[in-house]
Protein backbone atom coordinates (compact mmCIF):
# COMPACT_ATOMS: atom_id res chain seq x y z
CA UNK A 1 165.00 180.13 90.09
CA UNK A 2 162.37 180.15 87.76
CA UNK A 3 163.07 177.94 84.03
CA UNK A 4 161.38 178.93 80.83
CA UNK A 5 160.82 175.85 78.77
CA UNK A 6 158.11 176.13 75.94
CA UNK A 7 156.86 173.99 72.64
CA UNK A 8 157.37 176.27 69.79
CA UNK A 9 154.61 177.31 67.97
CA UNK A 10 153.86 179.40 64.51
CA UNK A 11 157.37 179.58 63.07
CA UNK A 12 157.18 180.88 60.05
CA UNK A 13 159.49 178.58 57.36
CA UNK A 14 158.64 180.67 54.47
CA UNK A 15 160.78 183.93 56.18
CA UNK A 16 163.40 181.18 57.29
CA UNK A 17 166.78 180.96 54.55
CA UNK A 18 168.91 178.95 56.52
CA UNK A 19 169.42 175.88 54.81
CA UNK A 20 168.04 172.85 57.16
CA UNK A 21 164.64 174.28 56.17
CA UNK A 22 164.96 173.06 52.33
CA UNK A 23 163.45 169.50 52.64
CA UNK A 24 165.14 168.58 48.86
CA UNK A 25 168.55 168.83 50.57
CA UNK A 26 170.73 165.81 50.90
CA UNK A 27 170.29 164.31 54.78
CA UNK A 28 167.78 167.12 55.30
CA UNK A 29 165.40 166.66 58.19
CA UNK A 30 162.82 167.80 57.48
CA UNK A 31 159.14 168.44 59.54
CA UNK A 32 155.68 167.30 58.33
CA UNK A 33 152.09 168.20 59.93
CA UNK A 34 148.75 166.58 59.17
CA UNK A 35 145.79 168.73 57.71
CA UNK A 36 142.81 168.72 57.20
CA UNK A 37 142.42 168.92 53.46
CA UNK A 38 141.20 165.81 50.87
CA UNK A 39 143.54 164.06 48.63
CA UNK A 40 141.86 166.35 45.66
CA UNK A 41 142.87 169.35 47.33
CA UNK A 42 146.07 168.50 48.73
CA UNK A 43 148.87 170.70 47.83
CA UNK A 44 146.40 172.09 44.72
CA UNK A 45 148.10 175.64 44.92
CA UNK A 46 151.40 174.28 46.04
CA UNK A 47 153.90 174.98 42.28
CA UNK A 48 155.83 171.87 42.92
CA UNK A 49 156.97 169.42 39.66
CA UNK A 50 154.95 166.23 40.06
CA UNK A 51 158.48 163.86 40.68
CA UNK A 52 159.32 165.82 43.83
CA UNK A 53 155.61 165.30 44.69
CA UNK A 54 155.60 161.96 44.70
CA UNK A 55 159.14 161.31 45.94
CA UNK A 56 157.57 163.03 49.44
CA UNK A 57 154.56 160.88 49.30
CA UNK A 58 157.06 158.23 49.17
CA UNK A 59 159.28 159.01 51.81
CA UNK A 60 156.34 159.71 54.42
CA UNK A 61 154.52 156.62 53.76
CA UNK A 62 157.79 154.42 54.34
CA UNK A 63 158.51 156.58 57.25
CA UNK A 64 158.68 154.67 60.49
CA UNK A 65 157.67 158.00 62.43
CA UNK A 66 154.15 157.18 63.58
CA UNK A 67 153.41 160.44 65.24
CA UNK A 68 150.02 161.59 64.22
CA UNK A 69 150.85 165.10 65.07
CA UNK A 70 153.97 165.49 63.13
CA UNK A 71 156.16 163.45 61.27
CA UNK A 72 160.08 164.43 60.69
CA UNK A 73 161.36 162.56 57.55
CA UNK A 74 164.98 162.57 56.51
CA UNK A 75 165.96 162.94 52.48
CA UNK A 76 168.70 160.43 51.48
CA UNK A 77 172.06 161.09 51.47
CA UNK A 78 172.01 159.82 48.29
CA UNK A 79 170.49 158.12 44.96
CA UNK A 80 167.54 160.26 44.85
CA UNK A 81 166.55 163.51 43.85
CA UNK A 82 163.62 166.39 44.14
CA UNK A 83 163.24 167.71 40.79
CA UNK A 84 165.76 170.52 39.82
CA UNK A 85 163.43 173.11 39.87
CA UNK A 86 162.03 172.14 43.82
CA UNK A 87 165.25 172.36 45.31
CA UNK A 88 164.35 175.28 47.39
CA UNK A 89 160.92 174.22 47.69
CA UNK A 90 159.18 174.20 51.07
CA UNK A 91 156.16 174.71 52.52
CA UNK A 92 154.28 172.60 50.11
CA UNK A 93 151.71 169.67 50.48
CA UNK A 94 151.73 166.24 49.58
CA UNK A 95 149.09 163.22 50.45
CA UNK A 96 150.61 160.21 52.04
CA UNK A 97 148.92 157.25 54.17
CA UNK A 98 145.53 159.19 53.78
CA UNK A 99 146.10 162.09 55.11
CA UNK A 100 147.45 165.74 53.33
CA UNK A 101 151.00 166.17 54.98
CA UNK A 102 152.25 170.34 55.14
CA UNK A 103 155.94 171.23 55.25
CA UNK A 104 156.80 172.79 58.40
CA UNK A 105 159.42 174.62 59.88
CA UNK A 106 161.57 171.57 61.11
CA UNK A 107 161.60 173.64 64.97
CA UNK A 108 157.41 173.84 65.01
CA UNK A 109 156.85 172.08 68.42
CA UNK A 110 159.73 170.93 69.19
CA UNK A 111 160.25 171.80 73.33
CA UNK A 112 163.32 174.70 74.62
CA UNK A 113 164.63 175.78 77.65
CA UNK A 114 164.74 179.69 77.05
CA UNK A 115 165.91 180.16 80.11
CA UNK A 116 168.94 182.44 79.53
CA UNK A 117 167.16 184.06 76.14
CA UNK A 118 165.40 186.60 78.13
CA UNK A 119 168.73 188.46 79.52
CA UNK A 120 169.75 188.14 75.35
CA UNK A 121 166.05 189.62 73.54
CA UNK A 122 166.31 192.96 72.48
CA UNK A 123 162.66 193.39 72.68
CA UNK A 124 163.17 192.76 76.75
CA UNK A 125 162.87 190.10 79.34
CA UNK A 126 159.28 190.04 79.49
CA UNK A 127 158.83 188.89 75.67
CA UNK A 128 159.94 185.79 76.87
CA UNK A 129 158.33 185.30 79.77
CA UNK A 130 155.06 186.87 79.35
CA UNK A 131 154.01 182.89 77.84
CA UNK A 132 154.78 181.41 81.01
CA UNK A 133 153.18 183.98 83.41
CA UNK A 134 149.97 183.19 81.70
CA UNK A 135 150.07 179.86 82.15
CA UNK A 136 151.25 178.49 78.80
CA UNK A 137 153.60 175.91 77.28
CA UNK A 138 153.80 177.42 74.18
CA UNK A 139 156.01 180.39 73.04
CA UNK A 140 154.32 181.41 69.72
CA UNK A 141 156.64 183.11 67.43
CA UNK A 142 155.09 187.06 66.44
CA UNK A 143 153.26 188.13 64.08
CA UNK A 144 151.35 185.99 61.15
CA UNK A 145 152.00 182.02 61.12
């Protein structure tokens, strides 16, 4: 019995409309990787109001998550805000604890068993395992990142 378990790789959270990938959202979890871009740079082309900004830059520098590979923040349940205009802003870059922090989809590397997807993929069986069988962890998602 052979298992399929794989980090996922290139989701794309700008296609993604479900609602856990809007980091302004009350309890929101959402995903943060490192990159390599100075504090100039950082989020230049980003359109995102300057209080939602810094309200990330906030939240990531308290953050007890020391992974240097990704962080995953939570937004408060309450007392705070992003700015009204951010609320379905993701994607964007902020600089925290000296280093430019990009919004992520909040499934990017997290580890699956896709064991029983194959039998379900309409694009066939060997989709899924086709990762595996040449010797990789990681199921990248299609197309563009």
């Amino acid at each position: 019995f052979t298992r399929y378990v794989y980090v996922m790789t290139k989701l794309r959270i700008l296609d993604d409309a479900s609602e856990r990938t809007f980091p302004c959202r009350a309890e929101a979890r959402s995903r943060w990787m490192p990159i390599d871009e100075a504090q100039s740079s950082c989020g230049s082309n980003d359109i995102i109001n300057s209080h939602t900004k810094s309200l990330f830059e906030g939240l990531l520098a308290a953050s007890t998550d020391k992974n240097p590979n990704v962080r995953d923040i939570n937004f408060p349940s309450q007392g705070t805000s992003c700015n009204s205009a951010d609320v379905n802003a993701k994607g964007f870059s902020v600089f925290a604890d000296n280093m430019c922090w990009r919004n992520i989809h909040p499934d990017e590397y997290s580890v699956y068993d896709m064991t029983n997807w194959p039998l379900k993929h309409p694009g066939g069986d060997a989709h899924i395992r086709a990762f595996a069988e040449a010797g990789s962890v990681f199921f990248e998602f299609p197309g563009d990142s």
